[in-house]
N, C-alpha and C. Protein backbone atom coordinates (compact mmCIF):
# COMPACT_ATOMS: atom_id res chain seq x y z
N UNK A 1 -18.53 119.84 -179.90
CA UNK A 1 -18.69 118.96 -181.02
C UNK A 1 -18.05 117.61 -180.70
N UNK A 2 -19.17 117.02 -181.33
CA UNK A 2 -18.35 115.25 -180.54
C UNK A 2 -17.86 114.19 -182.19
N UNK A 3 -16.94 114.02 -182.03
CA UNK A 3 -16.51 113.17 -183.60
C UNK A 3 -15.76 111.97 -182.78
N UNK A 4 -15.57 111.08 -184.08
CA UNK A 4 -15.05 109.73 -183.77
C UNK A 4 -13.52 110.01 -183.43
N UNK A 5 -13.02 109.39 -182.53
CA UNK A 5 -11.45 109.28 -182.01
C UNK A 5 -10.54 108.64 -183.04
N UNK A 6 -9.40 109.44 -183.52
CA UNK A 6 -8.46 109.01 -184.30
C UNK A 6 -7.32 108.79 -183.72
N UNK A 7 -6.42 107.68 -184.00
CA UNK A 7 -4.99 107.03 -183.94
C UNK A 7 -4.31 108.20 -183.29
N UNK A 8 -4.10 109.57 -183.76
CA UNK A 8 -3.17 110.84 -183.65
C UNK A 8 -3.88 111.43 -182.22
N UNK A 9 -5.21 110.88 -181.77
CA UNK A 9 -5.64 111.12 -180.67
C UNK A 9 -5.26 110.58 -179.36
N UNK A 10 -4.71 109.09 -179.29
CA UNK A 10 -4.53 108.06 -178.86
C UNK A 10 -3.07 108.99 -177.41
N UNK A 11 -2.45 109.70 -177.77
CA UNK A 11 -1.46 110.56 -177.05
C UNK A 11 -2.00 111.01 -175.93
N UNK A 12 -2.59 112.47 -176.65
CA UNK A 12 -3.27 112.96 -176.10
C UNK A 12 -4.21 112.01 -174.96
N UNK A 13 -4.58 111.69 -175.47
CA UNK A 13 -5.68 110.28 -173.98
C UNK A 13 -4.97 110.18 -173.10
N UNK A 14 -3.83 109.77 -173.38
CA UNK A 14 -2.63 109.28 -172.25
C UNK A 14 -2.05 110.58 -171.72
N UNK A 15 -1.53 111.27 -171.95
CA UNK A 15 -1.07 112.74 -171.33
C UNK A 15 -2.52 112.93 -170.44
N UNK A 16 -3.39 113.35 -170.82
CA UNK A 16 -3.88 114.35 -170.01
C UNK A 16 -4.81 113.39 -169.48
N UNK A 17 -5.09 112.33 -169.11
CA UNK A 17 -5.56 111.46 -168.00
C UNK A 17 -4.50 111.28 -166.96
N UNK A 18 -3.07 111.03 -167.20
CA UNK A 18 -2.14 111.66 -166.47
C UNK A 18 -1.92 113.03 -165.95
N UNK A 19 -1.98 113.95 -166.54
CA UNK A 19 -1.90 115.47 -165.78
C UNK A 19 -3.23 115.17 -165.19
N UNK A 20 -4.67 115.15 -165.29
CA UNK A 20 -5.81 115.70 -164.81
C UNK A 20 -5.56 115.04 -163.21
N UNK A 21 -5.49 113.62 -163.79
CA UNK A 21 -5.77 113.01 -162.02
C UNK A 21 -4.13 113.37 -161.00
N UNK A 22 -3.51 113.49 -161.65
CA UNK A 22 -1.89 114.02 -160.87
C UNK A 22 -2.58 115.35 -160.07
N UNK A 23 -2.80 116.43 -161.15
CA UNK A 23 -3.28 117.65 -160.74
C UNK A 23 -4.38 117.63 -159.44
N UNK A 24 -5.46 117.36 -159.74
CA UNK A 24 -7.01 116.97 -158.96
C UNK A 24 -7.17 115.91 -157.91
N UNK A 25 -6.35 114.66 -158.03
CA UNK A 25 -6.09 114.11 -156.51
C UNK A 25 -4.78 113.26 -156.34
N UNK A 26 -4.35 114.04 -156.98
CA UNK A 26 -2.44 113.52 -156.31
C UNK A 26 -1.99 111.89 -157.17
N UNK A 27 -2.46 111.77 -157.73
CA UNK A 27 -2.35 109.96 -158.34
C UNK A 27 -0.98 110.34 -158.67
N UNK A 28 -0.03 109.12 -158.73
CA UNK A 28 1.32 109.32 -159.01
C UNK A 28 1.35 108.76 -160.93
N UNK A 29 2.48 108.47 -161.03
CA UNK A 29 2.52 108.24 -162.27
C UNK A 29 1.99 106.87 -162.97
N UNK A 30 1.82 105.99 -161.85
CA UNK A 30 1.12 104.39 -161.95
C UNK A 30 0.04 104.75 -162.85
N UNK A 31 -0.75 105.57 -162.47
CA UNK A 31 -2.08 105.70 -163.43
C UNK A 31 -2.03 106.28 -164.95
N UNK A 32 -1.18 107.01 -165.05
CA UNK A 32 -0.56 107.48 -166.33
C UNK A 32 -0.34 105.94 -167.19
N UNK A 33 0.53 105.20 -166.24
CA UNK A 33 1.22 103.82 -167.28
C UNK A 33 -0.15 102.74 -167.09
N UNK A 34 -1.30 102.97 -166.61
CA UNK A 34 -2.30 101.97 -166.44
C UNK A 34 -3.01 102.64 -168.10
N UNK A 35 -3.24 103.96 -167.93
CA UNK A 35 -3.92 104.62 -169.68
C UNK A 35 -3.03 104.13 -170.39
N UNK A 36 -1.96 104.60 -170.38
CA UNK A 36 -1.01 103.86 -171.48
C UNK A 36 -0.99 102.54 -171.91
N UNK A 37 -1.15 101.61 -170.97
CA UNK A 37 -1.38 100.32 -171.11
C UNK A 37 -3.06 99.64 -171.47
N UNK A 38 -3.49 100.50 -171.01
CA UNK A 38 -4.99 100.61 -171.66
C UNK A 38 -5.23 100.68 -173.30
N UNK A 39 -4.60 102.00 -173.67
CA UNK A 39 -4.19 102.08 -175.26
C UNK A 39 -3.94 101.42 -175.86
N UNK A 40 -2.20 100.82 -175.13
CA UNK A 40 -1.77 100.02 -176.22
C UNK A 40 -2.27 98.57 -176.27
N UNK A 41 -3.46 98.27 -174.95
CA UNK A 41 -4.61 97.66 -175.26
C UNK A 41 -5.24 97.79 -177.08
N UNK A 42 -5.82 98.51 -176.75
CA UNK A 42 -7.31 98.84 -177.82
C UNK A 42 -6.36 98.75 -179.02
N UNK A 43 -4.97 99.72 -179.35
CA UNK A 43 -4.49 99.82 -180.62
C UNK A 43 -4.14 98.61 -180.83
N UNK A 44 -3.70 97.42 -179.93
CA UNK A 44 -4.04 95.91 -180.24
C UNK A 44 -4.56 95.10 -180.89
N UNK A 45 -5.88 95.24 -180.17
CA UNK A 45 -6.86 94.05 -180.61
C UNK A 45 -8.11 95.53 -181.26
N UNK A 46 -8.28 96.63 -181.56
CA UNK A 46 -9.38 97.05 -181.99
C UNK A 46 -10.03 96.21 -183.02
N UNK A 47 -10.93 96.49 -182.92
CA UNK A 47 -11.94 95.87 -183.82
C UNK A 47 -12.86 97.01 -184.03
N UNK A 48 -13.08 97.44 -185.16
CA UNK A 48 -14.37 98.99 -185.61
C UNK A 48 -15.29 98.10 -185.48
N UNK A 49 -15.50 96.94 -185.94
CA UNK A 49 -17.02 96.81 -186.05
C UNK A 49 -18.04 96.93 -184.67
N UNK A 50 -16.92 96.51 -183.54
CA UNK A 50 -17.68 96.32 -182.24
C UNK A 50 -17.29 97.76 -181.05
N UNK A 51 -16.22 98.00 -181.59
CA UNK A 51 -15.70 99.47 -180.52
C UNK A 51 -15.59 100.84 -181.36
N UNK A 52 -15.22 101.38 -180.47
CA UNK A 52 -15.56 102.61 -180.92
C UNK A 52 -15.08 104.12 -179.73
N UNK A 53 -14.59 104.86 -179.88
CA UNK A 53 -13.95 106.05 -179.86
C UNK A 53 -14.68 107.66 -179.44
N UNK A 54 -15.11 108.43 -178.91
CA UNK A 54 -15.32 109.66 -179.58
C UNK A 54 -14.50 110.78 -178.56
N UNK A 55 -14.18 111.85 -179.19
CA UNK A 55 -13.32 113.19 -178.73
C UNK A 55 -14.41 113.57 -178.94
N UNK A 56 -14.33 114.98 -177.88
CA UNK A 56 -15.41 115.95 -177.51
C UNK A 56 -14.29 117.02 -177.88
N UNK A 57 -14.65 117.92 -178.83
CA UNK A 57 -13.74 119.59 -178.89
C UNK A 57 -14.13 120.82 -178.95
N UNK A 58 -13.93 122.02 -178.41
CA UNK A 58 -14.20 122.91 -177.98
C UNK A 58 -13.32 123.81 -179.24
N UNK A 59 -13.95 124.94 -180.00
CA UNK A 59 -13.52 125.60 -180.89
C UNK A 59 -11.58 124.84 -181.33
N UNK A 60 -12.09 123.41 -181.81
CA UNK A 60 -10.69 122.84 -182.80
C UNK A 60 -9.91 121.95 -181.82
N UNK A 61 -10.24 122.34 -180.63
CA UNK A 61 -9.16 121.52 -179.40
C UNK A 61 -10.28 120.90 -178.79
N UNK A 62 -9.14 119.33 -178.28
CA UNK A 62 -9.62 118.68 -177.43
C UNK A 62 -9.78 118.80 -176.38
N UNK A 63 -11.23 118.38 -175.54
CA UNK A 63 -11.38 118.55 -174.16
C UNK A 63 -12.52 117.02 -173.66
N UNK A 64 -12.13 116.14 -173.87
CA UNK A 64 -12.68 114.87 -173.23
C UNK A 64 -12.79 114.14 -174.48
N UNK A 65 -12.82 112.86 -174.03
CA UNK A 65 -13.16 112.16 -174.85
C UNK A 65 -13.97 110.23 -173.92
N UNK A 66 -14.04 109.27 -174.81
CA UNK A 66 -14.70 108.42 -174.18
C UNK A 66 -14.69 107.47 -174.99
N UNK A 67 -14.53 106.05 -174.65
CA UNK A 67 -14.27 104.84 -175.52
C UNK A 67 -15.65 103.81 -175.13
N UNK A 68 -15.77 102.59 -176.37
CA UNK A 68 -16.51 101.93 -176.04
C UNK A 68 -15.70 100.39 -176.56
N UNK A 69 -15.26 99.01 -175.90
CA UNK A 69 -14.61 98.26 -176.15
C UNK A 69 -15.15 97.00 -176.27
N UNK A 70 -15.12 96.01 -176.80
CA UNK A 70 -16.04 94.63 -176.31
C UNK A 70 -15.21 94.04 -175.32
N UNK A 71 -15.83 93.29 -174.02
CA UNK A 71 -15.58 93.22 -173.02
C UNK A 71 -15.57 91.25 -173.27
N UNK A 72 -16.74 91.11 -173.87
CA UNK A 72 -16.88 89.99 -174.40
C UNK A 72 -18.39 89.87 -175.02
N UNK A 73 -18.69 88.58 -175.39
CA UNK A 73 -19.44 89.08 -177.21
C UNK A 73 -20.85 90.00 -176.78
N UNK A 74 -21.36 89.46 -175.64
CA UNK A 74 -22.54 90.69 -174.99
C UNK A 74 -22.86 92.33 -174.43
N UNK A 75 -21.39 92.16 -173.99
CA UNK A 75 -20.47 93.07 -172.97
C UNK A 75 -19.63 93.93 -173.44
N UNK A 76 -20.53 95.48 -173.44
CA UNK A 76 -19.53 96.47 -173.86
C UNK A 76 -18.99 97.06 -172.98
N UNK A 77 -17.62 97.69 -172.57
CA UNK A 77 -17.28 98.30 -171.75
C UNK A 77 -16.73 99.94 -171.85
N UNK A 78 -17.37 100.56 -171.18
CA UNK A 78 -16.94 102.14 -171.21
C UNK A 78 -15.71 102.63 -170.36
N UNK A 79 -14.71 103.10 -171.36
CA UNK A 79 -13.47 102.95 -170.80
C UNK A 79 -12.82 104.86 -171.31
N UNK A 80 -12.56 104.79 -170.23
CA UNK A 80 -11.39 106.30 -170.09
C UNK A 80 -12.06 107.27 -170.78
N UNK A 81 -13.29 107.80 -170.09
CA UNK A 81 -14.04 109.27 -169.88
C UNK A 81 -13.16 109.85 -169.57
N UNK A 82 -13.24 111.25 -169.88
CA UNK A 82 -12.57 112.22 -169.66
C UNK A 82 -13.17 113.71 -170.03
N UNK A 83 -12.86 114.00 -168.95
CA UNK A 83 -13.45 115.97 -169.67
C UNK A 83 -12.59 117.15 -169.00
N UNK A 84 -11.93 117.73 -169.85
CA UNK A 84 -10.83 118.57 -168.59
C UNK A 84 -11.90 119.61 -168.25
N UNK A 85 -11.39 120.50 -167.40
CA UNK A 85 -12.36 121.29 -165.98
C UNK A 85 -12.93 122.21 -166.92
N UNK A 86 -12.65 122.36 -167.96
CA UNK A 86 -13.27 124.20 -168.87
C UNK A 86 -14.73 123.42 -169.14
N UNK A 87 -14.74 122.54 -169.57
CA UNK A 87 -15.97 122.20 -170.28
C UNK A 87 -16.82 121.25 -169.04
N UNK A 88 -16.64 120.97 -167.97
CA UNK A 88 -17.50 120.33 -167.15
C UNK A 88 -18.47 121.20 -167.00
N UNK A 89 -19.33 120.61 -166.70
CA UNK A 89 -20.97 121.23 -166.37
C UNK A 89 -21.76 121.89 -167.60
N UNK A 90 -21.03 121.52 -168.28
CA UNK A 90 -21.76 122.14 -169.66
C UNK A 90 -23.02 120.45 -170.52
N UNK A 91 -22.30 119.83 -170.30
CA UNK A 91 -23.29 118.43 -170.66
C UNK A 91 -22.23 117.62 -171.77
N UNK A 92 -20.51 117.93 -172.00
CA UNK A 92 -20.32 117.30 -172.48
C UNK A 92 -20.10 115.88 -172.22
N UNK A 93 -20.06 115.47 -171.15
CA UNK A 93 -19.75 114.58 -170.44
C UNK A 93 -20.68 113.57 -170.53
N UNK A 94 -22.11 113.98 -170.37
CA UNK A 94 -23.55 113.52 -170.87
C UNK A 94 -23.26 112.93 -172.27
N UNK A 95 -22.92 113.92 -173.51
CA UNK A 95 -23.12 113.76 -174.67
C UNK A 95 -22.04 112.67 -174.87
N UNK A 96 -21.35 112.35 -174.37
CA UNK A 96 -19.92 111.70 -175.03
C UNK A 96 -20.60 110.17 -174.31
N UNK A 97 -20.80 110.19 -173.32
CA UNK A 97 -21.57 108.69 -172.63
C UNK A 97 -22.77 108.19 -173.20
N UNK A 98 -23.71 109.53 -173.44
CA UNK A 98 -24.81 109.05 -174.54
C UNK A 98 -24.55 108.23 -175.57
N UNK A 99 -23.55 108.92 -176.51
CA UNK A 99 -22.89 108.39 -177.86
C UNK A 99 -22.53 106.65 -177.40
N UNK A 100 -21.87 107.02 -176.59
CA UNK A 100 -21.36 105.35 -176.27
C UNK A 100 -22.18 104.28 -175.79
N UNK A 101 -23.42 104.86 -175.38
CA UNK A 101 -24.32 103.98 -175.15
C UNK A 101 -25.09 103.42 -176.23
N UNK A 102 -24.98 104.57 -176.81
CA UNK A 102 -26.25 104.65 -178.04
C UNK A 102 -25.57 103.58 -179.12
N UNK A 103 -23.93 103.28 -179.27
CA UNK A 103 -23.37 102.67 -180.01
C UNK A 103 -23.37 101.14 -179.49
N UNK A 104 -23.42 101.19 -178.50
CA UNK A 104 -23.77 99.67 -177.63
C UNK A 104 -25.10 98.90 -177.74
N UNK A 105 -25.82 100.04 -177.85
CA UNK A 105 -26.69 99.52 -177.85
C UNK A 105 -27.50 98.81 -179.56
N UNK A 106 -26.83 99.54 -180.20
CA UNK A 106 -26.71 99.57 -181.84
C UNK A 106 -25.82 98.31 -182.20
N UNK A 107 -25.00 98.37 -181.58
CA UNK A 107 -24.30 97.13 -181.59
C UNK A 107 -24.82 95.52 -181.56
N UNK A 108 -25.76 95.63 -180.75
CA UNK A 108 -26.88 94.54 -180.01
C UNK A 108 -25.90 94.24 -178.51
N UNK A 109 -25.04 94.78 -178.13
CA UNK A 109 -24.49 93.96 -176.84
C UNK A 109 -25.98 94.06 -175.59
N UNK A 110 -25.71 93.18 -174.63
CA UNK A 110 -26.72 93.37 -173.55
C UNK A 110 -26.49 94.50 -172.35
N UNK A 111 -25.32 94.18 -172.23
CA UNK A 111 -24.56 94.98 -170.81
C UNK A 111 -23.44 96.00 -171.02
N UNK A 112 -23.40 97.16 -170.68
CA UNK A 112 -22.50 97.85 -170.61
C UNK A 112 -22.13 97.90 -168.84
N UNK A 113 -20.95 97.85 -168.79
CA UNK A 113 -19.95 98.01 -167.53
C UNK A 113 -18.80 98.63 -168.09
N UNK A 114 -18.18 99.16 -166.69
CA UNK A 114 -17.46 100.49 -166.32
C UNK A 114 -16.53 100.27 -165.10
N UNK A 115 -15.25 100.42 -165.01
CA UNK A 115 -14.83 100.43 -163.70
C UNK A 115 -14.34 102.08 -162.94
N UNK A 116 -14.61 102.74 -161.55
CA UNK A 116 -14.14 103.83 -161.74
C UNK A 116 -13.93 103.75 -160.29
N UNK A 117 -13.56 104.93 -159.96
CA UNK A 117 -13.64 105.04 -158.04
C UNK A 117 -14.51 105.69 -157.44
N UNK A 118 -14.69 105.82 -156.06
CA UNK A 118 -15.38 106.11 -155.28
C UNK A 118 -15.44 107.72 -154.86
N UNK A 119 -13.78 107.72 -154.96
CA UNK A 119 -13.64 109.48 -154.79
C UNK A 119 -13.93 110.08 -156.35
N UNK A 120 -14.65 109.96 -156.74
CA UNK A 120 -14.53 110.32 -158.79
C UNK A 120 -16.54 110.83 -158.37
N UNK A 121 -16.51 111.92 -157.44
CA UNK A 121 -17.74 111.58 -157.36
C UNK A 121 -18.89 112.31 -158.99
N UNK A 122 -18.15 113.17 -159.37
CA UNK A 122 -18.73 113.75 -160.90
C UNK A 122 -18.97 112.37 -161.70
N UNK A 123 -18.45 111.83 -161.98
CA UNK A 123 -18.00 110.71 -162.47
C UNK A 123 -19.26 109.56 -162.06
N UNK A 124 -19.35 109.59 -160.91
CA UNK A 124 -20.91 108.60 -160.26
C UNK A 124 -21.55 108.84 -160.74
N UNK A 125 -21.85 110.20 -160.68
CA UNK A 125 -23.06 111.22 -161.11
C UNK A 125 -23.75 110.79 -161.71
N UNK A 126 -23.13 111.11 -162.99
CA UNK A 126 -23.04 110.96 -164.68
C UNK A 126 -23.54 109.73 -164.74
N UNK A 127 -22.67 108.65 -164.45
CA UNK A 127 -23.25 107.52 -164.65
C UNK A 127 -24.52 106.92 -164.22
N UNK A 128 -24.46 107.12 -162.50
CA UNK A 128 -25.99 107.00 -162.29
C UNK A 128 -26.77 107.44 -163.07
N UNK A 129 -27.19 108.93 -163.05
CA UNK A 129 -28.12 109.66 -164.24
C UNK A 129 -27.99 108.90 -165.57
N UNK A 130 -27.34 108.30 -166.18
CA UNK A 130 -27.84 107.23 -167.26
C UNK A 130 -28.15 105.84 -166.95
N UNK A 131 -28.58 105.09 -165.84
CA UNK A 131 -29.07 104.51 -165.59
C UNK A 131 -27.96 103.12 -164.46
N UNK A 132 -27.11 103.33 -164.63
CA UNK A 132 -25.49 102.63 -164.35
C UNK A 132 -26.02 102.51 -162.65
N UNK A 133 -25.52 101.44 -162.50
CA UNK A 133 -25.37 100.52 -160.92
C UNK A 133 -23.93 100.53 -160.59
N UNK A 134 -24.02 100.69 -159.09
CA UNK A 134 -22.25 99.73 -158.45
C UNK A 134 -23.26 98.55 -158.59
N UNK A 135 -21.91 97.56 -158.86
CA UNK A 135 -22.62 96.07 -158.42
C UNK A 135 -21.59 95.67 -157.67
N UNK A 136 -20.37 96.58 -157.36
CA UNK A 136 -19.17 95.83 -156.71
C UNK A 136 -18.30 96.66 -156.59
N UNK A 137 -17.36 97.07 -155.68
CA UNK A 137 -16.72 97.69 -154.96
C UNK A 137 -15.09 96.71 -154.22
N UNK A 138 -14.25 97.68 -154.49
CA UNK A 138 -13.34 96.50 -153.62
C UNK A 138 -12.27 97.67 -153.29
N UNK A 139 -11.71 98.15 -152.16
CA UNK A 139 -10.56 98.60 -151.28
C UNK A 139 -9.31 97.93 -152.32
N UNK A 140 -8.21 98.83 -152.90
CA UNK A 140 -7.20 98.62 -153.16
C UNK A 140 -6.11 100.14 -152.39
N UNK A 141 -5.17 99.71 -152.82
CA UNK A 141 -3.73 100.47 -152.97
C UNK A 141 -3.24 100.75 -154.47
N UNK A 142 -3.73 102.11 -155.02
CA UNK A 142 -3.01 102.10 -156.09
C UNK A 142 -3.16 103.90 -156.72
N UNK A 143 -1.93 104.28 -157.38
CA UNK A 143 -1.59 105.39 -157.52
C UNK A 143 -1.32 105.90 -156.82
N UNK A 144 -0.55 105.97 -155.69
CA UNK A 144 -0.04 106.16 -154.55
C UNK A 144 -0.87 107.06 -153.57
N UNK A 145 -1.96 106.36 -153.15
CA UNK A 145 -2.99 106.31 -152.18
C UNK A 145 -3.77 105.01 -152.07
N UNK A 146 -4.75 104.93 -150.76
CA UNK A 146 -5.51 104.45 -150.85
C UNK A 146 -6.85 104.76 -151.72
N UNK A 147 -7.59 103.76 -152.39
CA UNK A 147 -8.43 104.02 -153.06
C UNK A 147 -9.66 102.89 -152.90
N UNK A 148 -11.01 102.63 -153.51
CA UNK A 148 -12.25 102.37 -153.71
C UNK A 148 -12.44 102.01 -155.13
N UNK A 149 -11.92 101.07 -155.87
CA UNK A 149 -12.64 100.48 -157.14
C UNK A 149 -13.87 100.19 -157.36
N UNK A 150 -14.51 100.32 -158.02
CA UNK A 150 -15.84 100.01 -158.48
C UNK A 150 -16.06 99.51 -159.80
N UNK A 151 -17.26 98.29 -159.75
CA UNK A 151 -17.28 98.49 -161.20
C UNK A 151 -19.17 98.50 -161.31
N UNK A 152 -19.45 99.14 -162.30
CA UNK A 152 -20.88 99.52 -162.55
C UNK A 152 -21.44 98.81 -163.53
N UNK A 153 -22.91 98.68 -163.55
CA UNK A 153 -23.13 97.91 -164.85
C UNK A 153 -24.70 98.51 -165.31
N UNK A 154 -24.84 98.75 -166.83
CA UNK A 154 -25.99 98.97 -166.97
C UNK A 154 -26.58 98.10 -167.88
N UNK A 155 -27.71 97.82 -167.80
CA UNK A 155 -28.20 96.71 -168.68
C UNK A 155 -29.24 97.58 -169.96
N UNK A 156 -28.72 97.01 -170.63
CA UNK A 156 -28.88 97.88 -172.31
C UNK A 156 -29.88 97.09 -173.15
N UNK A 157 -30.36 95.63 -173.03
CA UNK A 157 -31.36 95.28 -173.71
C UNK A 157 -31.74 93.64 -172.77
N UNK A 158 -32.79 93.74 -172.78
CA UNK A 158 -32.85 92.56 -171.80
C UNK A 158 -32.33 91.29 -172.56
N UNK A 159 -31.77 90.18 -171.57
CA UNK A 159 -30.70 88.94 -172.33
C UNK A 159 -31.98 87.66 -172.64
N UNK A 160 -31.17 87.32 -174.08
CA UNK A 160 -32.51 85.98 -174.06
C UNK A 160 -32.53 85.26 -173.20
């Protein structure tokens, strides 16, 4: 079941985007304080009319969730997917990106973009299969490895 993301959710986001990627490829705690700082992003500047939230839950508990942010006034951005391992391959992951598209696109923005990595290959997947491009790639150092940034872009209504 997929519902809109609430304030009391906002934790949770941050914990377990920290445990998942610690657990699954060693990221140190940098990435933990990048979600965190992400958050106390959005609980910032949110705006409902243009962003938007949803948790994915499995009988009452959370297991992924997925944001949609204005990037700027055309430009929505899909920020901090998540699905812990019980529920992958089932299509929640699908359903929670759908939603966020579907709200972007409702929105009137033109472009949705995404930044993610290279080793995140579930994560490509997904996105490709909804229509999502790399348009750009860049070699960093961060979370204590080397890593592959990307950022993707899908175009959601053609621009005047």
């Amino acid at each position: 079941m997929l519902r809109e993301a609430r304030e009391e959710d906002m934790d949770w986001v941050v914990h377990q985007h920290g445990a998942l990627y610690a657990q699954e490829f060693g990221w140190n705690d940098e990435f933990e304080a990048l979600v965190a700082d992400i958050v106390a992003q959005m609980r910032r500047t949110h705006d409902p009319a243009w962003e938007r939230g949803w948790m994915a839950e499995c009988n009452g508990a959370r297991v992924g969730c997925a944001f949609v942010v204005r990037k700027a006034p055309e430009v929505a951005q899909l920020r901090l997917v998540l699905l812990l391992p019980a529920v992958r391959g089932r299509g929640v992951g699908g359903a929670l990106t759908d939603r966020c598209i579907a709200f972007a696109r409702d929105k009137g923005y033109t472009t949705m973009v995404l930044w993610t990595h290279a080793n995140l290959l579930a994560a490509r997947a997904l996105y490709a299969s909804r229509g999502f491009r790399c348009v750009a790639s860049e070699a960093y150092r961060g979370f204590g490895h080397a890593l592959v940034g990307e950022t993707w872009e899908l175009a959601l209504r053609p621009r005047h």
